[in-house]
C-alpha atoms as a PDB file:
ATOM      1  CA  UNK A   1      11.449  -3.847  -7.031  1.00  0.00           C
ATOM      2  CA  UNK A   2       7.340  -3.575  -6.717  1.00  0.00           C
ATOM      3  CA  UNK A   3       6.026  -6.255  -8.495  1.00  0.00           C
ATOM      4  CA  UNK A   4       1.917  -7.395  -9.505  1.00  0.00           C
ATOM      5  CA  UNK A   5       1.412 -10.986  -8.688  1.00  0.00           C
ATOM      6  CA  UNK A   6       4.487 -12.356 -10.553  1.00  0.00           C
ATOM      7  CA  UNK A   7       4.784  -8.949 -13.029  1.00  0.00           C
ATOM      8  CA  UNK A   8       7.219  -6.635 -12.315  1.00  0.00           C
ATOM      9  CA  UNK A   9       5.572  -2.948 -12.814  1.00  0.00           C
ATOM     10  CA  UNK A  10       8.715  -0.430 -11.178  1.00  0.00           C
ATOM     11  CA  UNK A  11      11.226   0.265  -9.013  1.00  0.00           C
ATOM     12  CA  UNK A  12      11.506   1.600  -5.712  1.00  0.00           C
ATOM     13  CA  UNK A  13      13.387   2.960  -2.664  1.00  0.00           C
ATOM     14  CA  UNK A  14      13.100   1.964   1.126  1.00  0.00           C
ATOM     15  CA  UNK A  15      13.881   5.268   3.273  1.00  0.00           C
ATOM     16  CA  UNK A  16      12.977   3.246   6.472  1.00  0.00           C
ATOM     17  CA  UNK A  17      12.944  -0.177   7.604  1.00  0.00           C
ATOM     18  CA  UNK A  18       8.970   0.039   6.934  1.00  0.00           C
ATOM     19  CA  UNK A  19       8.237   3.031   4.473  1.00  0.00           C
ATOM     20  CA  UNK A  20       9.197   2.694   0.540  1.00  0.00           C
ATOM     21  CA  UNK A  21       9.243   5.805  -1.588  1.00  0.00           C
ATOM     22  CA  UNK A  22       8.472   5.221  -5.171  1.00  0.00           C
ATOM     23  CA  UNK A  23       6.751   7.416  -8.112  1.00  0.00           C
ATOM     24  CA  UNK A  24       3.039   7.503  -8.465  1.00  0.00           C
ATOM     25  CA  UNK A  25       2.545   6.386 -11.534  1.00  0.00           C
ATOM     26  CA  UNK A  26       3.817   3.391 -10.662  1.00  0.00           C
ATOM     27  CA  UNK A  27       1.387   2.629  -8.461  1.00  0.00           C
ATOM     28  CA  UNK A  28      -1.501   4.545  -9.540  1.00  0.00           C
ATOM     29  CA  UNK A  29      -3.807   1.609 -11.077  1.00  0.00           C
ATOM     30  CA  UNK A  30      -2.709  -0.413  -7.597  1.00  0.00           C
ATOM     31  CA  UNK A  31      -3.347   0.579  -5.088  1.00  0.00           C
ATOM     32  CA  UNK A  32      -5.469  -2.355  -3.609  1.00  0.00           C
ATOM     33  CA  UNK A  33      -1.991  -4.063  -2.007  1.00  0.00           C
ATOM     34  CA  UNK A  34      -3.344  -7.742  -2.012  1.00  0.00           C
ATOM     35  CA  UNK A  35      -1.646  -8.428  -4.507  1.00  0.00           C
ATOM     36  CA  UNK A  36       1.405  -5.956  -4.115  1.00  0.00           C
ATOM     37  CA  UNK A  37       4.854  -7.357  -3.036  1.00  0.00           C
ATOM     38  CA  UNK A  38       8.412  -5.988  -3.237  1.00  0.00           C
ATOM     39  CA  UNK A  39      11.623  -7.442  -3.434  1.00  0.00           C
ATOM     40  CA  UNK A  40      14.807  -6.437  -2.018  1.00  0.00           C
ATOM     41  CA  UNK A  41      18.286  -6.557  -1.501  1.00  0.00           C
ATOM     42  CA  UNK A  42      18.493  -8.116  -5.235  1.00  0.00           C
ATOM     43  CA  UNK A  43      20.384  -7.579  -8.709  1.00  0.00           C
ATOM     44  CA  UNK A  44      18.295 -10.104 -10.583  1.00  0.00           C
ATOM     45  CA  UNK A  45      14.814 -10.208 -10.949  1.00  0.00           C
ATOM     46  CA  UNK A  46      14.022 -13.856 -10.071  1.00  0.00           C
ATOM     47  CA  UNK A  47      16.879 -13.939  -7.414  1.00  0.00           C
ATOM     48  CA  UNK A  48      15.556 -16.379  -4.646  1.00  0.00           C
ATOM     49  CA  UNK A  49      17.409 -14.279  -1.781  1.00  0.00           C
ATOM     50  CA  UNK A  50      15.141 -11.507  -1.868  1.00  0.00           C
ATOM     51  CA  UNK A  51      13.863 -10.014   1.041  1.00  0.00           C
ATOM     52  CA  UNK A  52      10.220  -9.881   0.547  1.00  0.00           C
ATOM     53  CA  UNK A  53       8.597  -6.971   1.916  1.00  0.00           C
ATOM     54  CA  UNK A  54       4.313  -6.832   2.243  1.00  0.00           C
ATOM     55  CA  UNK A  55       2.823  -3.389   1.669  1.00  0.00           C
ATOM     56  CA  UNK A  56      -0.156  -2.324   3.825  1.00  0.00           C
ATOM     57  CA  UNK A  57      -0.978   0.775   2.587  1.00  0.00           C
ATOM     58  CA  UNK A  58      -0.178   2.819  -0.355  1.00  0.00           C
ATOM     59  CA  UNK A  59      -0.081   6.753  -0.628  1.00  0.00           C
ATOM     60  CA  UNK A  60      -0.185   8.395  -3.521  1.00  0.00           C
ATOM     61  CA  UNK A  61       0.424  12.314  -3.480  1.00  0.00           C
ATOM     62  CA  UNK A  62      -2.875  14.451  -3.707  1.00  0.00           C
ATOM     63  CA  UNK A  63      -2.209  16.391  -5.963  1.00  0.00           C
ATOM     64  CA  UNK A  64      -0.266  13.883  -8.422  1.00  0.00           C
ATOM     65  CA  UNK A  65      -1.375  14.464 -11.715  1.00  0.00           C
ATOM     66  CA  UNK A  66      -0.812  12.936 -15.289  1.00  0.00           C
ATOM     67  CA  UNK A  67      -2.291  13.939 -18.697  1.00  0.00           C
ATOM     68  CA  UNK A  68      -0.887  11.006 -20.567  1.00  0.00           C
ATOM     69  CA  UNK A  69       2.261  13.333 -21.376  1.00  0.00           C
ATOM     70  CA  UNK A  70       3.572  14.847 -18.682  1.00  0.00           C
ATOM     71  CA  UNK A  71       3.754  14.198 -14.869  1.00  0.00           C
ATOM     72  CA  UNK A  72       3.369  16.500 -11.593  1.00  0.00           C
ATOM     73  CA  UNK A  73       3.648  15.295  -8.069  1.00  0.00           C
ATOM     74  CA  UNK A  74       4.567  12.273  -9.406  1.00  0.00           C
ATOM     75  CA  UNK A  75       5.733  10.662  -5.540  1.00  0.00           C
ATOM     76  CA  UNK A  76       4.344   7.979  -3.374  1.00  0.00           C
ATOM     77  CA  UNK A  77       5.209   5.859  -0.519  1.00  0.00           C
ATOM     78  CA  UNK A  78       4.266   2.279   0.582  1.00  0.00           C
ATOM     79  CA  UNK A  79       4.116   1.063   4.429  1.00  0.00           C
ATOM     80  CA  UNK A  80       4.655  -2.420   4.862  1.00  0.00           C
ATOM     81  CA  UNK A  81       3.185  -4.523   6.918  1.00  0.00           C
ATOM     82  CA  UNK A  82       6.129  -5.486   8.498  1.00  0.00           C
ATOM     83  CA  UNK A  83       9.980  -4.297   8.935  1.00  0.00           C
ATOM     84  CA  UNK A  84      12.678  -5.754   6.683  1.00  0.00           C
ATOM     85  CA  UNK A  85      16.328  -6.264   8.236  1.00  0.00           C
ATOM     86  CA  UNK A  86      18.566  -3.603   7.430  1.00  0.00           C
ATOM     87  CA  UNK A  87      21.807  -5.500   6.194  1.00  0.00           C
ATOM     88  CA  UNK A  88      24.230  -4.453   3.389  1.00  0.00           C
ATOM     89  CA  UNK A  89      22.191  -5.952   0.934  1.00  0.00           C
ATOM     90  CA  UNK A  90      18.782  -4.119   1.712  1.00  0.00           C
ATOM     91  CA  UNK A  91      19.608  -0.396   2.951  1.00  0.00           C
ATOM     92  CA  UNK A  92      17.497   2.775   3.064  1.00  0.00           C
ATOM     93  CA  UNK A  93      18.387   5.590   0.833  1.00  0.00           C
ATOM     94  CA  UNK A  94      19.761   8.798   2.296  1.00  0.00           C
ATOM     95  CA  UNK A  95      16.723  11.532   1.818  1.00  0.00           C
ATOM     96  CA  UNK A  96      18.539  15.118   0.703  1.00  0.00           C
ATOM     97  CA  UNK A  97      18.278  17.568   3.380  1.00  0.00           C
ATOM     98  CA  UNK A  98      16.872  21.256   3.921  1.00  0.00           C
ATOM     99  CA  UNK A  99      20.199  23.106   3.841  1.00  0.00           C
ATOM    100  CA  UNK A 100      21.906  24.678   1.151  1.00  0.00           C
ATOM    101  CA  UNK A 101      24.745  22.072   0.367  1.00  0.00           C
ATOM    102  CA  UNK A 102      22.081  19.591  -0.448  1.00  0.00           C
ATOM    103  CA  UNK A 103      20.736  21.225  -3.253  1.00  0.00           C
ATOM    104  CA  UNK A 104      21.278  19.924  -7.091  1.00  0.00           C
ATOM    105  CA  UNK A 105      23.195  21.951  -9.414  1.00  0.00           C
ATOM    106  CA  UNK A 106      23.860  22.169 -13.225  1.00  0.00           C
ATOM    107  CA  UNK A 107      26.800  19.445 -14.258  1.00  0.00           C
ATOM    108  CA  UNK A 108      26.733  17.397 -11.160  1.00  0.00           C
ATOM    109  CA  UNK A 109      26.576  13.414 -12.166  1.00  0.00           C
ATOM    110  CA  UNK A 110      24.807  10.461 -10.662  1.00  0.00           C
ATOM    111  CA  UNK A 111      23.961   7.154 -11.349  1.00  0.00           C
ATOM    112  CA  UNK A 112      20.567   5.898 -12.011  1.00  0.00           C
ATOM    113  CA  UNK A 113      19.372   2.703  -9.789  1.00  0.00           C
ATOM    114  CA  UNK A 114      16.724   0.694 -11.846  1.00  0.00           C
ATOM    115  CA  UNK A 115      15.569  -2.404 -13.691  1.00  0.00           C
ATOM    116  CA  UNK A 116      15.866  -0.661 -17.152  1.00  0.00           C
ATOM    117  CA  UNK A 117      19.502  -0.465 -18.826  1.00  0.00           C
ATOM    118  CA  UNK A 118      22.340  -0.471 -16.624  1.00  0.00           C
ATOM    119  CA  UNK A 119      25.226   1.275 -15.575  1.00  0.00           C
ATOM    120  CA  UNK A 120      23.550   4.658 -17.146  1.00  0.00           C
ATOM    121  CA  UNK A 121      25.223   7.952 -15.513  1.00  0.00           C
ATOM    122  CA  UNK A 122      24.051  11.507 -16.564  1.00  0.00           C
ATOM    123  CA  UNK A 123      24.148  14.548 -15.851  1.00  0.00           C
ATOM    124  CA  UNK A 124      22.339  17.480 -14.110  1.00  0.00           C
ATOM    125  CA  UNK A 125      20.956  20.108 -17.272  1.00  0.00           C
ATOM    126  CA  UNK A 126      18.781  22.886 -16.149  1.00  0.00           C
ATOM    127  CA  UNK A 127      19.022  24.955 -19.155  1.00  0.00           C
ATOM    128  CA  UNK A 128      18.063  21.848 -21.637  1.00  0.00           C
ATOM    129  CA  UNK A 129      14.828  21.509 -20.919  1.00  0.00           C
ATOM    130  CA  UNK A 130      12.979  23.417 -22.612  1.00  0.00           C
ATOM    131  CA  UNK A 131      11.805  20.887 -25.213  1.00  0.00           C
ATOM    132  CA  UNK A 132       9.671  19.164 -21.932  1.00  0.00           C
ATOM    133  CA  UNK A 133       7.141  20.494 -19.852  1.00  0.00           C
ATOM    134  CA  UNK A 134       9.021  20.603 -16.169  1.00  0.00           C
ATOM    135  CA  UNK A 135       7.926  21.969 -13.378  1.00  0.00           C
ATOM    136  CA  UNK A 136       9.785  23.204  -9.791  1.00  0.00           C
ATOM    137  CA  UNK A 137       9.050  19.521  -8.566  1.00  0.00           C
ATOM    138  CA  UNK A 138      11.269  18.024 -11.382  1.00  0.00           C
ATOM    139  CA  UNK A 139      15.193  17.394 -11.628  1.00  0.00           C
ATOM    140  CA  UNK A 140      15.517  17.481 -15.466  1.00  0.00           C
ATOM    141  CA  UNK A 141      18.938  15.214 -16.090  1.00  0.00           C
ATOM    142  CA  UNK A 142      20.620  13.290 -19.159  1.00  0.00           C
ATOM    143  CA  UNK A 143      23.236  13.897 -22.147  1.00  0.00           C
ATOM    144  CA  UNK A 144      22.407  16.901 -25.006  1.00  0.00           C
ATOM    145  CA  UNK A 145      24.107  13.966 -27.594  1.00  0.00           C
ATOM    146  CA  UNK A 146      21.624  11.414 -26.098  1.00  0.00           C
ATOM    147  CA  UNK A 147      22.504   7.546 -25.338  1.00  0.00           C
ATOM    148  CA  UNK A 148      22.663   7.992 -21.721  1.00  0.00           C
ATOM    149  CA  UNK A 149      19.337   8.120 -19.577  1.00  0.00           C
ATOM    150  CA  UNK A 150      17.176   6.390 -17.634  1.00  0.00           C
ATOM    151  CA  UNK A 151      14.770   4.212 -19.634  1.00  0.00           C
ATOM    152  CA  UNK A 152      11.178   2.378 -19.448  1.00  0.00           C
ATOM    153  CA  UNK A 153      11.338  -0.250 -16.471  1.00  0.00           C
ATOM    154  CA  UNK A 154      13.623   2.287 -14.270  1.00  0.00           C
ATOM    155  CA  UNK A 155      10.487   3.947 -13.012  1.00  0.00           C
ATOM    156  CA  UNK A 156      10.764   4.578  -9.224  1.00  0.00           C
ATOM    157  CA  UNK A 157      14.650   3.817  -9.288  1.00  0.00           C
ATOM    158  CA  UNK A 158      16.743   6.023  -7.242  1.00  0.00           C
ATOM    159  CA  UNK A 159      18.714   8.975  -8.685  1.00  0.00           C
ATOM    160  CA  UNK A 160      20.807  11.595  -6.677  1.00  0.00           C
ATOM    161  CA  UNK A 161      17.928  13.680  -4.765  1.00  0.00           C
ATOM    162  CA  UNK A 162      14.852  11.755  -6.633  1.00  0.00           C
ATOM    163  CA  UNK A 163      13.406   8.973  -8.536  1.00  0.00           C
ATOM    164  CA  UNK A 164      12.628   7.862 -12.057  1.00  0.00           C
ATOM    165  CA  UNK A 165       9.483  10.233 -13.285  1.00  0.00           C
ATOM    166  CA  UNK A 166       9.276  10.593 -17.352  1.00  0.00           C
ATOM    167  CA  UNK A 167      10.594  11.780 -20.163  1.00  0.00           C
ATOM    168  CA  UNK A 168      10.424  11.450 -23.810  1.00  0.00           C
ATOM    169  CA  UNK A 169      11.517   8.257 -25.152  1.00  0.00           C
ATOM    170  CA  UNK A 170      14.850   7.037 -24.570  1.00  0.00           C
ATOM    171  CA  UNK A 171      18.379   8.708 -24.555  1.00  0.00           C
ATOM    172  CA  UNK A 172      17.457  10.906 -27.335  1.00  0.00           C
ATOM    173  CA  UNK A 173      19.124  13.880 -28.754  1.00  0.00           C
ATOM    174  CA  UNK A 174      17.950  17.048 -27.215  1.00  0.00           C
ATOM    175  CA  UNK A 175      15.761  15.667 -24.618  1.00  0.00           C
ATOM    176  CA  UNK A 176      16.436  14.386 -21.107  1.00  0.00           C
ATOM    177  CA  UNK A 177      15.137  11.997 -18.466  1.00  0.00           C
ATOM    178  CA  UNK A 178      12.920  13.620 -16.045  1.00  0.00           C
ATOM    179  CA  UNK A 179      13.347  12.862 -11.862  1.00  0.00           C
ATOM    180  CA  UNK A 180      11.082  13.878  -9.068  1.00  0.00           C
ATOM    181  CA  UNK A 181      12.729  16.206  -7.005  1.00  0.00           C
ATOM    182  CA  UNK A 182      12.638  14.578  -3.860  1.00  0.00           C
ATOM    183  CA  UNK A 183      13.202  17.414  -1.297  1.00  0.00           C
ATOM    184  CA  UNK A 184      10.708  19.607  -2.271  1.00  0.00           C
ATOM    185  CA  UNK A 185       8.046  16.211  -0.531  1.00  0.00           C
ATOM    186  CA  UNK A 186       9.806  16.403   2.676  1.00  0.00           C
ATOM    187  CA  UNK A 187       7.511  17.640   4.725  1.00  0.00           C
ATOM    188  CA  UNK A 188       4.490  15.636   3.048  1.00  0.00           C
ATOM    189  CA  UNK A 189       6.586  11.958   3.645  1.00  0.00           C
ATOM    190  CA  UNK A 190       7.588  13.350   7.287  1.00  0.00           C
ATOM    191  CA  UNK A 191       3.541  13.943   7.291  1.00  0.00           C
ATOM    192  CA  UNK A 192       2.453  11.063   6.177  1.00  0.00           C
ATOM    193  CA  UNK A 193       4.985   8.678   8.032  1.00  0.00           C
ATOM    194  CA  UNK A 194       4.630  10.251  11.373  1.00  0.00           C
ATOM    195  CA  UNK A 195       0.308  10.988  11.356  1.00  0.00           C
ATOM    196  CA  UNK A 196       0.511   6.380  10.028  1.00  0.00           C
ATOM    197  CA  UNK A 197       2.754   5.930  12.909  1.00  0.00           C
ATOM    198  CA  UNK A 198       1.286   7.881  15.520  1.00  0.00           C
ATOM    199  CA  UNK A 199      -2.251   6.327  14.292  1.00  0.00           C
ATOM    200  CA  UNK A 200      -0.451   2.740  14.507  1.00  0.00           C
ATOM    201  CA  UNK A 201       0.217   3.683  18.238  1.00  0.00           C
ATOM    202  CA  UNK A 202      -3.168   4.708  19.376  1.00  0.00           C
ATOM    203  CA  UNK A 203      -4.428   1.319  18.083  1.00  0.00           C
ATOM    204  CA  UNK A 204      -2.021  -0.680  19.976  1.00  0.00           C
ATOM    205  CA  UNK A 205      -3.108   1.777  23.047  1.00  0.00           C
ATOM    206  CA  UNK A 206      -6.569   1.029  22.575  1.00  0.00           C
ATOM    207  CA  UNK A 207      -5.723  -2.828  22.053  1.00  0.00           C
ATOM    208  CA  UNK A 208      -3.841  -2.965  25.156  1.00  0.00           C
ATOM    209  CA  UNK A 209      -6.294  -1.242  27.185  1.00  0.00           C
ATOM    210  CA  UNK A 210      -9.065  -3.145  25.858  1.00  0.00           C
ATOM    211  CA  UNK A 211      -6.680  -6.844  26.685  1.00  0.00           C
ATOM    212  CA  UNK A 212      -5.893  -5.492  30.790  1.00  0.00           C
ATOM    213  CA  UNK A 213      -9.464  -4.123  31.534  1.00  0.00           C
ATOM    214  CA  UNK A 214     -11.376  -6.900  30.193  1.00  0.00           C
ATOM    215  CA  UNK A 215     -11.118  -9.053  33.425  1.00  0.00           C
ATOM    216  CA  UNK A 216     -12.262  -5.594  35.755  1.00  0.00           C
ATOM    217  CA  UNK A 217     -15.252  -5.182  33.357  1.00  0.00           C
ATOM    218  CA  UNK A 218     -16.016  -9.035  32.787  1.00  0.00           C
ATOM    219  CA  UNK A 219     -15.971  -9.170  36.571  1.00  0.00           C
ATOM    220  CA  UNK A 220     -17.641  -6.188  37.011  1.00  0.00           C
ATOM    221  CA  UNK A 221     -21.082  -7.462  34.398  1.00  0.00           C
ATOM    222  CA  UNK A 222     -21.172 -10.453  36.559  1.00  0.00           C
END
């Protein structure tokens, strides 16, 4: 759960012990984090158990985009400032994978994680949706009788091979919820995790050099 000061605005995923995958739209007013927090390892909103993670940094995909109807690229991740303990109660999600038995296909059923409505399960529909505008980054998912879906407040919530994205309204006839398609971002959250990471460790080289040659060179201006 990402919430604003004490306002919840989405969900979210953690796919690491420091990296949180979440949609873009979710985040794409915020991201100052000062005032970012997320809570985890919780199945009510004011539970006083939560982990509490701290985001550092927020990225947002470049080429997310959003016309007030649709979304595109609609993916970002969060690094916090520190790790959260893995436990049964806060776990990373399992990213799909590059080979062939990983990918999606027409009638296969999940369950959608979220602080919308609960227990909502639909299913995969690739031929359906032609009444929304989806693009090859979308998993376009829900019942052609309606009263299943994801719903406003489940943005960012996990689904089978993607997140929460848009759609139009609510478990309606004829239209479906709309999911970004997780595995075609591999390679930009493998990207962006290891170029953070591998940044994080030149600091701490520089830091650590800096802390064992300062006695050589304070000796040496004397």
């Amino acid at each position: 759960m990402i919430r604003l000061g004490h306002r919840f605005i989405g969900g979210a995923s953690l796919v690491s012990d420091n990296w949180v995958l979440t949609a873009a739209h979710v985040l794409k007013s915020y991201t100052d984090t000062s005032n970012l927090q997320l809570k985890m390892g919780i199945v009510k909103q004011h539970d006083n158990e939560a982990v509490v993670g701290i985001p550092q940094k927020v990225f947002i995909h470049p080429q997310y985009h959003h016309d007030n109807i649709n979304f595109n690229h609609d993916i970002a991740l969060i690094k916090l400032e520190y790790k959260v303990p893995v436990s049964k109660a806060v776990m990373p999600v399992c990213l799909p994978g590059r080979q062939e038995r990983f990918v999606l296909k027409a009638n296969d059923v999940g369950k959608v994680s979220g602080w919308g409505v609960s227990n909502i399960q639909v299913h995969l529909n690739k031929l359906e949706c032609r009444k929304l505008v989806v693009t090859e980054n979308m998993i376009c998912a829900g019942i052609a009788d309606g009263g299943k879906d994801s719903w406003q407040g489940d943005s960012g919530g996990w689904f089978i091979g993607g997140f929460v994205s848009w759609g139009h309204g609510c478990a309606q006839p004829g239209y479906y919820g709309v999911y970004t398609k997780v595995s075609n971002y591999l390679s930009w959250i493998e990207e962006i995790m290891s170029e953070t990471n591998y940044c994080c460790f030149i600091n701490l080289l520089f830091f650590c050099a800096a802390f064992w040659l300062a006695p050589f060179l304070n000796v040496l201006y004397k």
